[in-house]
N, C-alpha and C. Protein backbone atom coordinates (compact mmCIF):
# COMPACT_ATOMS: atom_id res chain seq x y z
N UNK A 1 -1.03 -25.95 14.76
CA UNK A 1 0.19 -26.11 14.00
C UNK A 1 0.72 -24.73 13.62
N UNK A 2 1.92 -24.47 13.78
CA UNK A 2 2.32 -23.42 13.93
C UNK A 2 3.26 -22.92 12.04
N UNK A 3 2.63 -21.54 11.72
CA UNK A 3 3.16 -21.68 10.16
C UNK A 3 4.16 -21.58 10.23
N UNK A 4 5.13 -21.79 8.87
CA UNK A 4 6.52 -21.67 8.98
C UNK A 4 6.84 -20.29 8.45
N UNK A 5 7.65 -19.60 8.97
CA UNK A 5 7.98 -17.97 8.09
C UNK A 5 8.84 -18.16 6.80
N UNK A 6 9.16 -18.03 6.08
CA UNK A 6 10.25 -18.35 5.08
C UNK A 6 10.57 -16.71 5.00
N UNK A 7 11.94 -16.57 4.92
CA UNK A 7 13.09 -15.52 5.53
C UNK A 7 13.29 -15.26 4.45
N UNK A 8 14.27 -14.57 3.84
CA UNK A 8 15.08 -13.56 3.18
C UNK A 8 16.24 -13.24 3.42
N UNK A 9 16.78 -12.80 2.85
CA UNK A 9 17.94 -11.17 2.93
C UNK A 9 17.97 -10.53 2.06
N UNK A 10 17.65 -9.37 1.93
CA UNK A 10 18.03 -8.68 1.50
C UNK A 10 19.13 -7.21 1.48
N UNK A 11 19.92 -6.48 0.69
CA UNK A 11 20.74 -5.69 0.78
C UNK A 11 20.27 -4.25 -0.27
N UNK A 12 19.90 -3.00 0.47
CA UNK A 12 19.88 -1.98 0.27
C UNK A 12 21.23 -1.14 0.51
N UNK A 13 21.76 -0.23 -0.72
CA UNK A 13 22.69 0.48 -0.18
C UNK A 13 23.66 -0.13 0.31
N UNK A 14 23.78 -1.40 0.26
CA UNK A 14 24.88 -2.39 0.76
C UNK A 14 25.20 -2.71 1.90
N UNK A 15 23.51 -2.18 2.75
CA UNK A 15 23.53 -2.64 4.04
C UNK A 15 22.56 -4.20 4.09
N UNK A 16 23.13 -5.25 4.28
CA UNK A 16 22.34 -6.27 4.36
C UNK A 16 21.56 -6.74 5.66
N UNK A 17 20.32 -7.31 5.22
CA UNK A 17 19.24 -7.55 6.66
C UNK A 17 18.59 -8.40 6.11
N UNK A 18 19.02 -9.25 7.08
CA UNK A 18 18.44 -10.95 7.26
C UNK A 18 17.65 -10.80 7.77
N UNK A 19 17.20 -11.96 7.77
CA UNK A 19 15.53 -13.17 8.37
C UNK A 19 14.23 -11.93 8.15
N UNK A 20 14.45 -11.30 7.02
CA UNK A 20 12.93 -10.66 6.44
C UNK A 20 12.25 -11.69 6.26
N UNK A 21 11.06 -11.11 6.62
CA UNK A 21 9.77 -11.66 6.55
C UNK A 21 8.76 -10.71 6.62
N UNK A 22 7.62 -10.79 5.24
CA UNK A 22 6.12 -10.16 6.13
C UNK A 22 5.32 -10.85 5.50
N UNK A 23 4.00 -10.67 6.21
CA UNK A 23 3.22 -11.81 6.21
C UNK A 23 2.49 -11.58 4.78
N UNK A 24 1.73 -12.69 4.39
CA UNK A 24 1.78 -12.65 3.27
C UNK A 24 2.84 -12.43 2.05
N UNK A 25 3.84 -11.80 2.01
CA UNK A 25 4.71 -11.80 0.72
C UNK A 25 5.73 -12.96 1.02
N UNK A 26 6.11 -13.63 0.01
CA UNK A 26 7.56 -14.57 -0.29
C UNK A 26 8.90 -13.72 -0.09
N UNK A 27 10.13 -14.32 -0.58
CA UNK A 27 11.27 -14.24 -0.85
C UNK A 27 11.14 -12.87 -2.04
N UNK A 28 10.75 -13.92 -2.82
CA UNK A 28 10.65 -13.24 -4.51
C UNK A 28 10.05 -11.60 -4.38
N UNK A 29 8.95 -11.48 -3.45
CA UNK A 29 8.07 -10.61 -3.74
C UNK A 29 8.57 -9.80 -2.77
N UNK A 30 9.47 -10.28 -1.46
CA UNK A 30 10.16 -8.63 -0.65
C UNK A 30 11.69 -8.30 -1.30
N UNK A 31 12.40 -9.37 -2.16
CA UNK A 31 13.51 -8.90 -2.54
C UNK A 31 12.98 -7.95 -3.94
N UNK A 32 11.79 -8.25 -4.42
CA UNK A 32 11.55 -7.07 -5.48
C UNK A 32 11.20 -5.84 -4.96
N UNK A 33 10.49 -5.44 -3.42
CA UNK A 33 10.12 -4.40 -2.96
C UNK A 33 11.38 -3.98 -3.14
N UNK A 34 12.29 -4.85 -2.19
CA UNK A 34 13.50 -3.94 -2.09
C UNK A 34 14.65 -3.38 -2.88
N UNK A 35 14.53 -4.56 -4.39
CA UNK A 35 14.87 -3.51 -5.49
C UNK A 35 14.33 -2.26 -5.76
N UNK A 36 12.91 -2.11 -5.73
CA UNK A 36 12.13 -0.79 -5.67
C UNK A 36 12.59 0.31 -4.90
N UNK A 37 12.93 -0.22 -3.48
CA UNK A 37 13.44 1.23 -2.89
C UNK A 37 14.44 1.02 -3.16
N UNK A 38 15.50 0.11 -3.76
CA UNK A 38 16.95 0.63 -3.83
C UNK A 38 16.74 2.15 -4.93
N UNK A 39 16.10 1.72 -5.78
CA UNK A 39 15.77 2.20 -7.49
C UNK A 39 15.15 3.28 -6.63
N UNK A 40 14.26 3.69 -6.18
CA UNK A 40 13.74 4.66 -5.41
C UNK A 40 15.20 5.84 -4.74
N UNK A 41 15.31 5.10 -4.19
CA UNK A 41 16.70 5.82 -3.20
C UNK A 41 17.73 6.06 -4.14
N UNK A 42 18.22 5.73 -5.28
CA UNK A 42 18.82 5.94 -6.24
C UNK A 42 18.48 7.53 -6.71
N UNK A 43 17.40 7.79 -7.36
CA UNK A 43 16.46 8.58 -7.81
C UNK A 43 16.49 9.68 -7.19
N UNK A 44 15.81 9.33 -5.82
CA UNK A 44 15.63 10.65 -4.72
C UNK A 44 17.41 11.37 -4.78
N UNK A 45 18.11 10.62 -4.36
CA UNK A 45 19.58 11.19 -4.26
C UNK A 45 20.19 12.24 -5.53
N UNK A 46 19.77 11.20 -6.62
CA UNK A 46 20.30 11.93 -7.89
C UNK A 46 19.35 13.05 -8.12
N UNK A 47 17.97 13.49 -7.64
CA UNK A 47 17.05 14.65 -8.30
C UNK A 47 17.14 15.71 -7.23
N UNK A 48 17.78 15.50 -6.16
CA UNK A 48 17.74 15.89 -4.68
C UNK A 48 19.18 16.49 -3.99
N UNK A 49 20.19 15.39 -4.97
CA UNK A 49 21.23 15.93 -4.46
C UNK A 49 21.92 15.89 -3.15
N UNK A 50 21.41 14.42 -2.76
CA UNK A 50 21.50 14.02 -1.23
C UNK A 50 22.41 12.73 -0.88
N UNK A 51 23.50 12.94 -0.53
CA UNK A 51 24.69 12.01 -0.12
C UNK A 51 24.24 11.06 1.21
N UNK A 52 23.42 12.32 2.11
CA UNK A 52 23.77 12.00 3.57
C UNK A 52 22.79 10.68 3.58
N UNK A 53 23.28 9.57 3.63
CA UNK A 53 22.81 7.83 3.94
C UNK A 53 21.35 8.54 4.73
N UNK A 54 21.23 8.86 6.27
CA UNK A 54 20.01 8.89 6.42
C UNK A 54 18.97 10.31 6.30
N UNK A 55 19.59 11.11 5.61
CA UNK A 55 18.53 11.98 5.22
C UNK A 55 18.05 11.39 3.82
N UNK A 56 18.60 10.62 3.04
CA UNK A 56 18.35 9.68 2.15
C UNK A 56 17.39 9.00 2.10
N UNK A 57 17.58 8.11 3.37
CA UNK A 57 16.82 6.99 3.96
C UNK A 57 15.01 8.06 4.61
N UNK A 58 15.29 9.36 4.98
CA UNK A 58 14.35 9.82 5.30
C UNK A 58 13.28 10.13 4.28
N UNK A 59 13.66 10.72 3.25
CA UNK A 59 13.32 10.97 1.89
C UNK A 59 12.22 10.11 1.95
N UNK A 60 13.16 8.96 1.69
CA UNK A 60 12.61 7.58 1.22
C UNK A 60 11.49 7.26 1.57
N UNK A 61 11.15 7.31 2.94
CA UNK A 61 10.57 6.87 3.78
C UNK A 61 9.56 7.55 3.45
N UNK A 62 9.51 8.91 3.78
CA UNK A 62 8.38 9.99 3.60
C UNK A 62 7.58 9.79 2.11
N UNK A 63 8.41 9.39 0.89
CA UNK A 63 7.68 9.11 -0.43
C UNK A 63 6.81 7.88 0.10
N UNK A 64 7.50 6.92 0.14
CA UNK A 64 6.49 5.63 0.37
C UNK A 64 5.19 5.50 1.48
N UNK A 65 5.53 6.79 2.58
CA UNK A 65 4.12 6.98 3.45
C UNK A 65 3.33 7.97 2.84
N UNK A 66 3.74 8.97 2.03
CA UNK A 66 2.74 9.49 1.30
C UNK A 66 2.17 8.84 0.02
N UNK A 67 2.59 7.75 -0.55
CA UNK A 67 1.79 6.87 -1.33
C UNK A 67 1.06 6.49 -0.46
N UNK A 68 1.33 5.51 0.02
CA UNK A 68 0.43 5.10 1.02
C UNK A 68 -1.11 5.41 1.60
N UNK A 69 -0.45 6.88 2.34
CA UNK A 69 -1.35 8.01 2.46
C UNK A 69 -2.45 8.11 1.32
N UNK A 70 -1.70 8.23 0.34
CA UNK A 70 -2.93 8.58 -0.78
C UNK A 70 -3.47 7.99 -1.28
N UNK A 71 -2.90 6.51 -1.44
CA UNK A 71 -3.98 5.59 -1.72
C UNK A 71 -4.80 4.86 -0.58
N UNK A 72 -4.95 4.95 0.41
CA UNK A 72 -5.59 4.83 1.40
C UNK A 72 -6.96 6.35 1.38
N UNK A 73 -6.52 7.51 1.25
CA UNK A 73 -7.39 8.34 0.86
C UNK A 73 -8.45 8.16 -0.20
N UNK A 74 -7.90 8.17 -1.07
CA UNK A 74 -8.34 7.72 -2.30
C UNK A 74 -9.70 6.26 -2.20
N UNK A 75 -8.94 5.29 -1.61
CA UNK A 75 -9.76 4.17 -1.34
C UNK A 75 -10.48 4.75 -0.45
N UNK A 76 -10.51 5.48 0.71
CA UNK A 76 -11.35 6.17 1.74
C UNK A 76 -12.40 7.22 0.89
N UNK A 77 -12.11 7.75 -0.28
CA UNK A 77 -13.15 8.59 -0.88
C UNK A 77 -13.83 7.92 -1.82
N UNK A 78 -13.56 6.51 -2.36
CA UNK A 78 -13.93 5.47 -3.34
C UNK A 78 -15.23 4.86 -2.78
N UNK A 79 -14.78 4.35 -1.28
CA UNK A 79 -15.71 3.67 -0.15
C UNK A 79 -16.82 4.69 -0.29
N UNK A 80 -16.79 5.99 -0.03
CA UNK A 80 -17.72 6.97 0.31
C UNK A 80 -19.03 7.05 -0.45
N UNK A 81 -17.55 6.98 -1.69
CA UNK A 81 -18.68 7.24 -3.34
C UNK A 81 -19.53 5.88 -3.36
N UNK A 82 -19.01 4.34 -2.75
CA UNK A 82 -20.01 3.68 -3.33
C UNK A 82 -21.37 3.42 -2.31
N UNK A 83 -20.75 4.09 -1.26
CA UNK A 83 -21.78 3.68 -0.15
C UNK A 83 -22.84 4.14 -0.45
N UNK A 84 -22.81 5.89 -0.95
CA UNK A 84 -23.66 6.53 -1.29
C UNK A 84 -24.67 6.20 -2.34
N UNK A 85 -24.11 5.45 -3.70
CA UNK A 85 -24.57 4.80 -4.55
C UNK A 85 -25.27 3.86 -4.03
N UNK A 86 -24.59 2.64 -3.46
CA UNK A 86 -25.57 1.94 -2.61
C UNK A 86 -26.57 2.19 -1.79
N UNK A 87 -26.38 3.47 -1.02
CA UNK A 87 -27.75 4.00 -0.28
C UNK A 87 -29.02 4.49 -1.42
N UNK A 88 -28.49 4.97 -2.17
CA UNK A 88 -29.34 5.71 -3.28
C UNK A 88 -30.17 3.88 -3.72
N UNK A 89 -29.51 3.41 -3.86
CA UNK A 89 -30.52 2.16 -5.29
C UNK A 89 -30.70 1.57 -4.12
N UNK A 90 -30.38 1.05 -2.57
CA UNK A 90 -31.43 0.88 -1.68
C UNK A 90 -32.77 1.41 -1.41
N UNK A 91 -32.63 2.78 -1.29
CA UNK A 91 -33.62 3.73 -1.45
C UNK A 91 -34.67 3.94 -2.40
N UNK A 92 -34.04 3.63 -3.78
CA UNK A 92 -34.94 3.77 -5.03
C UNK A 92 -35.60 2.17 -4.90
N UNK A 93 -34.90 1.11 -4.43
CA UNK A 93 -35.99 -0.46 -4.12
C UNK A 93 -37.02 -0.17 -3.63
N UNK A 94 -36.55 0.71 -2.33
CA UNK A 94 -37.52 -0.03 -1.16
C UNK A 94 -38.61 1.18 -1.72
N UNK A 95 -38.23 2.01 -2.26
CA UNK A 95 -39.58 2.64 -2.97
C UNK A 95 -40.42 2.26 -4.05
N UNK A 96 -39.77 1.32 -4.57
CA UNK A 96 -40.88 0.27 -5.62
C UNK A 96 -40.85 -0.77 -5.14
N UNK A 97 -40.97 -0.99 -4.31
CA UNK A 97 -41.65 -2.10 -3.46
C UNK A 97 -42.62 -1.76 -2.52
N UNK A 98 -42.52 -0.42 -2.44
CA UNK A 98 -43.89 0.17 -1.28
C UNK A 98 -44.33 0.24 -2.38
N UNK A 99 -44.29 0.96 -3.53
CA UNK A 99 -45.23 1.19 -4.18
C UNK A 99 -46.00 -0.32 -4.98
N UNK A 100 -45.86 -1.25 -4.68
CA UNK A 100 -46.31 -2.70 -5.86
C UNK A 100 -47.54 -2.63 -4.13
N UNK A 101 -48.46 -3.18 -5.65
CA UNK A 101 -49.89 -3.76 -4.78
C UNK A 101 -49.93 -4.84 -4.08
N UNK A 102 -49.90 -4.90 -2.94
CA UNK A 102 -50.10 -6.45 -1.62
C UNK A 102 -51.23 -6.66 -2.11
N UNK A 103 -51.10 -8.57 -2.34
CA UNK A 103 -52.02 -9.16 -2.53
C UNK A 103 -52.91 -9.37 -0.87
């Protein structure tokens, strides 16, 4: 059985784009992304001083892949830290367990 997509539109900059969809998010939850980058793109322009629509749009783009970026890093140095933790109190078991007396 095949799922159903449930669509959208939304309008950035007063360019509108239908039949959004991504997987996992609703209606509700990509027309709020896309308040975010409107509010985003707002911001960049006014601190930046940038008219031109797609050096705008480039801006934009580049902030939201360097979040991205960094929280993907971040989670990539998080993973590291717990693996290590986990290797460590693996390590400290299996050494009190060699050490307990076999009946």
């Amino acid at each position: 059985m095949l799922e159903e997509k449930e669509t959208t539109s939304v309008t950035i900059r007063r360019i509108t784009l239908d039949d959004v969809w991504f997987e996992g998010l609703g209606p509700l939850e990509i027309k709020a992304i896309a308040s975010d980058i409107e509010a985003r793109m707002d911001k960049i322009s006014k601190d930046k001083n940038i008219f031109d629509s797609f050096k705008l749009f480039l801006h934009t783009a580049l902030y939201y892949a360097a979040k991205s970026y960094s929280k993907n890093s971040v989670a990539s140095v998080k993973t590291k830290d717990e693996t290590k933790q986990l290797d460590a109190a693996i390590e400290k078991l299996s050494h009190c367990l060699n050490s307990l007396p076999l009946k």
